[in-house]
N, C-alpha and C. Protein backbone atom coordinates (compact mmCIF):
# COMPACT_ATOMS: atom_id res chain seq x y z
N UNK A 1 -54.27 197.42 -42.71
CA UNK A 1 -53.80 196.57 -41.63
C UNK A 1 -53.89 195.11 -42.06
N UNK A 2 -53.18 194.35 -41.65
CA UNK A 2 -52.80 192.95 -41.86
C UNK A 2 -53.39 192.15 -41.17
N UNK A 3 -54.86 191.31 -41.86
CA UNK A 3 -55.83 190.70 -41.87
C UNK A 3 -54.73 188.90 -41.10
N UNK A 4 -54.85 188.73 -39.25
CA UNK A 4 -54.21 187.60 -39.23
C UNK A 4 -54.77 186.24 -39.14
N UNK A 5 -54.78 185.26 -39.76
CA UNK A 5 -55.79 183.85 -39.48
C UNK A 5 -54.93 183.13 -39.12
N UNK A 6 -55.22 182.10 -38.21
CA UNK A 6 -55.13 181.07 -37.90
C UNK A 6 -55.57 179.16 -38.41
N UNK A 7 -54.89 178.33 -38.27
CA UNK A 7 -55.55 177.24 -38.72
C UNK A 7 -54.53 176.18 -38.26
N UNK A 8 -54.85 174.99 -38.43
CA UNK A 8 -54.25 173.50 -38.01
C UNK A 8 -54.45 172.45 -38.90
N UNK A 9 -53.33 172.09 -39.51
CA UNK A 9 -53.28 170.47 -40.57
C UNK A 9 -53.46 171.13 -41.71
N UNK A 10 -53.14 170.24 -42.20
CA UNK A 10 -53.59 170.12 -43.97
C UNK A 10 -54.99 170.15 -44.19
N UNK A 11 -56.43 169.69 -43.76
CA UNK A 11 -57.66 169.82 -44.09
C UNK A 11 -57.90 171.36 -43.48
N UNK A 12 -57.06 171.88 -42.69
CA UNK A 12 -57.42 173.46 -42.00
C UNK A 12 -56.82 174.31 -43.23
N UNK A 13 -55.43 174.07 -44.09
CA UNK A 13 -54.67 174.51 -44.54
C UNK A 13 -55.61 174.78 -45.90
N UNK A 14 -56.25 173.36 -46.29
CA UNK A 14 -56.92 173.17 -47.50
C UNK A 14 -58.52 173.83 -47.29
N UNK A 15 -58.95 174.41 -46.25
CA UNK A 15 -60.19 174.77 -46.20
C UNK A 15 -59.57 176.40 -46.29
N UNK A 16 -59.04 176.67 -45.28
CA UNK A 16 -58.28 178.01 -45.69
C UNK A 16 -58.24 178.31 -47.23
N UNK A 17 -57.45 177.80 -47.84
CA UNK A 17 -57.02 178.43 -49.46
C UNK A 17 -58.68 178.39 -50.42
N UNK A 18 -59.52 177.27 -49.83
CA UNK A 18 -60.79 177.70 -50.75
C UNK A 18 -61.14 178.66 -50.36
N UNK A 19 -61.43 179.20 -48.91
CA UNK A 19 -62.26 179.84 -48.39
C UNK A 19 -61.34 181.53 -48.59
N UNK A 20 -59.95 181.60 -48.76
CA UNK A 20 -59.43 182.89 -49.37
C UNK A 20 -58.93 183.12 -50.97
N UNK A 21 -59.18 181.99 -51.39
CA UNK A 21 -59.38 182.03 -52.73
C UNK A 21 -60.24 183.26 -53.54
N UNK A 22 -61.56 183.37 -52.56
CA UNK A 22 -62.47 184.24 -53.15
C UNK A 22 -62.37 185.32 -52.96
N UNK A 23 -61.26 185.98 -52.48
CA UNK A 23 -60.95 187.21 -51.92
C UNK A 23 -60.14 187.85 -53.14
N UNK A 24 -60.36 188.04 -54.37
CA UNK A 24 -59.36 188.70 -55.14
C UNK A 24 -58.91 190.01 -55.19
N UNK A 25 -59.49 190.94 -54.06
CA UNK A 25 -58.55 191.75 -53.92
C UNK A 25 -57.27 192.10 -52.86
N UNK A 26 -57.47 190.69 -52.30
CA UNK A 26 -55.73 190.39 -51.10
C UNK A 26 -54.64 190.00 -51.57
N UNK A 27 -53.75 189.91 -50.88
CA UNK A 27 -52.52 188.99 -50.65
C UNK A 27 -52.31 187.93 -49.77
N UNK A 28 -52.41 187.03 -50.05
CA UNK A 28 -52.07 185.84 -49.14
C UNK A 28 -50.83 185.15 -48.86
N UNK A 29 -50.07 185.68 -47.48
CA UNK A 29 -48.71 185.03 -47.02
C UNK A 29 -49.07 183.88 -46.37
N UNK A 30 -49.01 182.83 -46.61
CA UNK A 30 -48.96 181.57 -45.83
C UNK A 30 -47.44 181.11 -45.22
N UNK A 31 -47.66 180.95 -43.79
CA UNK A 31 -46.46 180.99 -42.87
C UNK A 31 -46.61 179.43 -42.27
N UNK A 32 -45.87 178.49 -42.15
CA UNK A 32 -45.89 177.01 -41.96
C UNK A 32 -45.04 176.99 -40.63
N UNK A 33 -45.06 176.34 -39.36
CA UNK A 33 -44.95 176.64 -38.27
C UNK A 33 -45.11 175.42 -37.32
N UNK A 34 -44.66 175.17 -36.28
CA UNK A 34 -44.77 173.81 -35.79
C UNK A 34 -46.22 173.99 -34.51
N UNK A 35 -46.80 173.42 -34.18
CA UNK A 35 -47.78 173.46 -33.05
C UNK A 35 -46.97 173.92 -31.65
N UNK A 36 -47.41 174.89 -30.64
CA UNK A 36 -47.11 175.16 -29.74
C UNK A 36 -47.46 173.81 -28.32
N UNK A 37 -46.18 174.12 -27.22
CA UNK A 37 -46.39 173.04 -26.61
C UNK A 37 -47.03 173.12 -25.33
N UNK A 38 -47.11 172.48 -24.16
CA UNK A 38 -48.13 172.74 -23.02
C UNK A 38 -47.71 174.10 -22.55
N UNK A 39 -46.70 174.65 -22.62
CA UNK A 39 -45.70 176.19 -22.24
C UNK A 39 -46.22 176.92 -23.33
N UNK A 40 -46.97 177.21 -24.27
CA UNK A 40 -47.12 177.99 -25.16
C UNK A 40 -45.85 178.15 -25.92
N UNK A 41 -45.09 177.34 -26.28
CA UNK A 41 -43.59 177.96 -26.72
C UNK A 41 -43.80 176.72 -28.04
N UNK A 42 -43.51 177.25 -28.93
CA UNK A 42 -43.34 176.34 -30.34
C UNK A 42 -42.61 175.50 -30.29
N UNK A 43 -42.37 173.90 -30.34
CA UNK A 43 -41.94 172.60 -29.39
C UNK A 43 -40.60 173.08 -30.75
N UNK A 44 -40.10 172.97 -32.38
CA UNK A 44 -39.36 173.91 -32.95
C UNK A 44 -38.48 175.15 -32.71
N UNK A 45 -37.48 174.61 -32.25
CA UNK A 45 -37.02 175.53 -31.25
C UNK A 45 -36.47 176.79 -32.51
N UNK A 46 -36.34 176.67 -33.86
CA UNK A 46 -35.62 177.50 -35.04
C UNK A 46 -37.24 178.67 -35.82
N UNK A 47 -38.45 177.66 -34.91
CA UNK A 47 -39.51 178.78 -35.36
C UNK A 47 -39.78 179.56 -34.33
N UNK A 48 -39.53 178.98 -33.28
CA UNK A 48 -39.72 179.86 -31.82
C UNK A 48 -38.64 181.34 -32.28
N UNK A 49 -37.29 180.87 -32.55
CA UNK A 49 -36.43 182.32 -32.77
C UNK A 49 -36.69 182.98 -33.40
N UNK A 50 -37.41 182.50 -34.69
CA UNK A 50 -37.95 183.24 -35.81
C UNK A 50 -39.12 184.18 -35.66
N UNK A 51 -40.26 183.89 -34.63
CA UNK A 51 -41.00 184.15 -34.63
C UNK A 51 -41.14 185.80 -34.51
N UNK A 52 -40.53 186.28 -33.88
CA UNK A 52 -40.75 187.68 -33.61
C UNK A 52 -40.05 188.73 -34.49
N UNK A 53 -39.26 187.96 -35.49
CA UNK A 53 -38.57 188.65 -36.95
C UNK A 53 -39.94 188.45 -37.57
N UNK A 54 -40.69 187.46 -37.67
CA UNK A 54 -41.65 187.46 -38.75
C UNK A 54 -42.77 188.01 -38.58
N UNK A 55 -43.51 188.32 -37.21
CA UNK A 55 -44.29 189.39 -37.03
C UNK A 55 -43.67 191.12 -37.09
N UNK A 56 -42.48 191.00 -36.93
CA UNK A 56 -42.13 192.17 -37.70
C UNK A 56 -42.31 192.54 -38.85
N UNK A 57 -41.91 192.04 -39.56
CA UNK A 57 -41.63 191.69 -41.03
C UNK A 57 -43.08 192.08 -41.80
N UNK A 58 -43.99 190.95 -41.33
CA UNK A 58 -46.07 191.06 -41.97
C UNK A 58 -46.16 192.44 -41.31
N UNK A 59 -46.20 192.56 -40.07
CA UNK A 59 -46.64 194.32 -39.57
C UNK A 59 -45.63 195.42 -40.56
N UNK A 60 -44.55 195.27 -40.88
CA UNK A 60 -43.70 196.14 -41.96
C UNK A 60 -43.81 195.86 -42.93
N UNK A 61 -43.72 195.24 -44.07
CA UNK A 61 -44.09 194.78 -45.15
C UNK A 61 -45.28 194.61 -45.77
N UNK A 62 -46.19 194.02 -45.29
CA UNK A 62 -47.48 193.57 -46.09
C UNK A 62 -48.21 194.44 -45.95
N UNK A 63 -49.06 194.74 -47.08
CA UNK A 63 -49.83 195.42 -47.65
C UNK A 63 -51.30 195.60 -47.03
N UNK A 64 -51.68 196.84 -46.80
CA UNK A 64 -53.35 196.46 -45.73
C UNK A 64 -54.54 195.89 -46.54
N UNK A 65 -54.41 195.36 -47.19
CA UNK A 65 -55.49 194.17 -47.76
C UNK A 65 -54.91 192.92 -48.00
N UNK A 66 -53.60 192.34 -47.11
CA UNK A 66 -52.68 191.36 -47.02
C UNK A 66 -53.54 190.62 -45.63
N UNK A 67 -53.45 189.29 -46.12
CA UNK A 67 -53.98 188.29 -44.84
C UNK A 67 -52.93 187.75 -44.96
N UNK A 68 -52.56 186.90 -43.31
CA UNK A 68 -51.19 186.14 -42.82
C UNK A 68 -51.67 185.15 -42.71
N UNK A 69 -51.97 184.01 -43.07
CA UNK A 69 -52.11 182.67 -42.41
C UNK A 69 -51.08 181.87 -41.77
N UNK A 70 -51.37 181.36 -40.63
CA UNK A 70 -50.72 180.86 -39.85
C UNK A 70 -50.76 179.30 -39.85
N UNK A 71 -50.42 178.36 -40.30
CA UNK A 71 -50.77 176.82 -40.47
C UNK A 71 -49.91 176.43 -39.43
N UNK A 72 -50.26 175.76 -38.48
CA UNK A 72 -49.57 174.88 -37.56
C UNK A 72 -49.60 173.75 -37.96
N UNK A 73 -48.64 172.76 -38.19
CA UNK A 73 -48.45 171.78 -39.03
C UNK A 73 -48.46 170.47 -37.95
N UNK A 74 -48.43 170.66 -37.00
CA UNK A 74 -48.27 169.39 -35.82
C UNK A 74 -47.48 169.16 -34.79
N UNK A 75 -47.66 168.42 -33.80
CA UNK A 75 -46.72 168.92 -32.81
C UNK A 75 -45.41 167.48 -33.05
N UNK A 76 -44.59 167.54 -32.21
CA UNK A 76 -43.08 166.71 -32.52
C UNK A 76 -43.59 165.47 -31.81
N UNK A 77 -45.00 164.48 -31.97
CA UNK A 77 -45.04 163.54 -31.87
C UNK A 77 -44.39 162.87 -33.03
N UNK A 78 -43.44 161.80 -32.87
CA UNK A 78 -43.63 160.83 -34.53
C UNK A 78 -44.28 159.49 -34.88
């Protein structure tokens, strides 16, 4: 089964990869993604569509010693 994590930013992104680094017998899919908005809905309206092809996809595809990381990259302040 497909090990799923979560995380936020680049220092979440960069603590992530040390901290599964040490795992050499996984796979690591890292999935890049925009922050969800006060509606729970991804403020990215092209990852919102995507989203439910790509939990298909890790639940069909990846391997059961496969982790998903999830990086939310920020929300559509500029």
């Amino acid at each position: 089964m497909v090990r799923k994590e979560f995380t936020r930013g680049y220092d979440g992104y960069k603590s992530s990869l040390e901290k599964f680094s040490k795992e050499k017998d996984s796979t690591l899919y890292i999935y890049f993604t925009a922050d969800k908005d006060e509606q729970g809905q991804r403020w990215c309206y092209d990852c919102h569509l995507a989203q439910p092809f790509i939990d298909q996809a890790v639940e069909t595809f990846a391997g059961p010693n496969a982790i998903f990381l999830t990086v939310e990259v920020g929300d559509r302040t500029l």
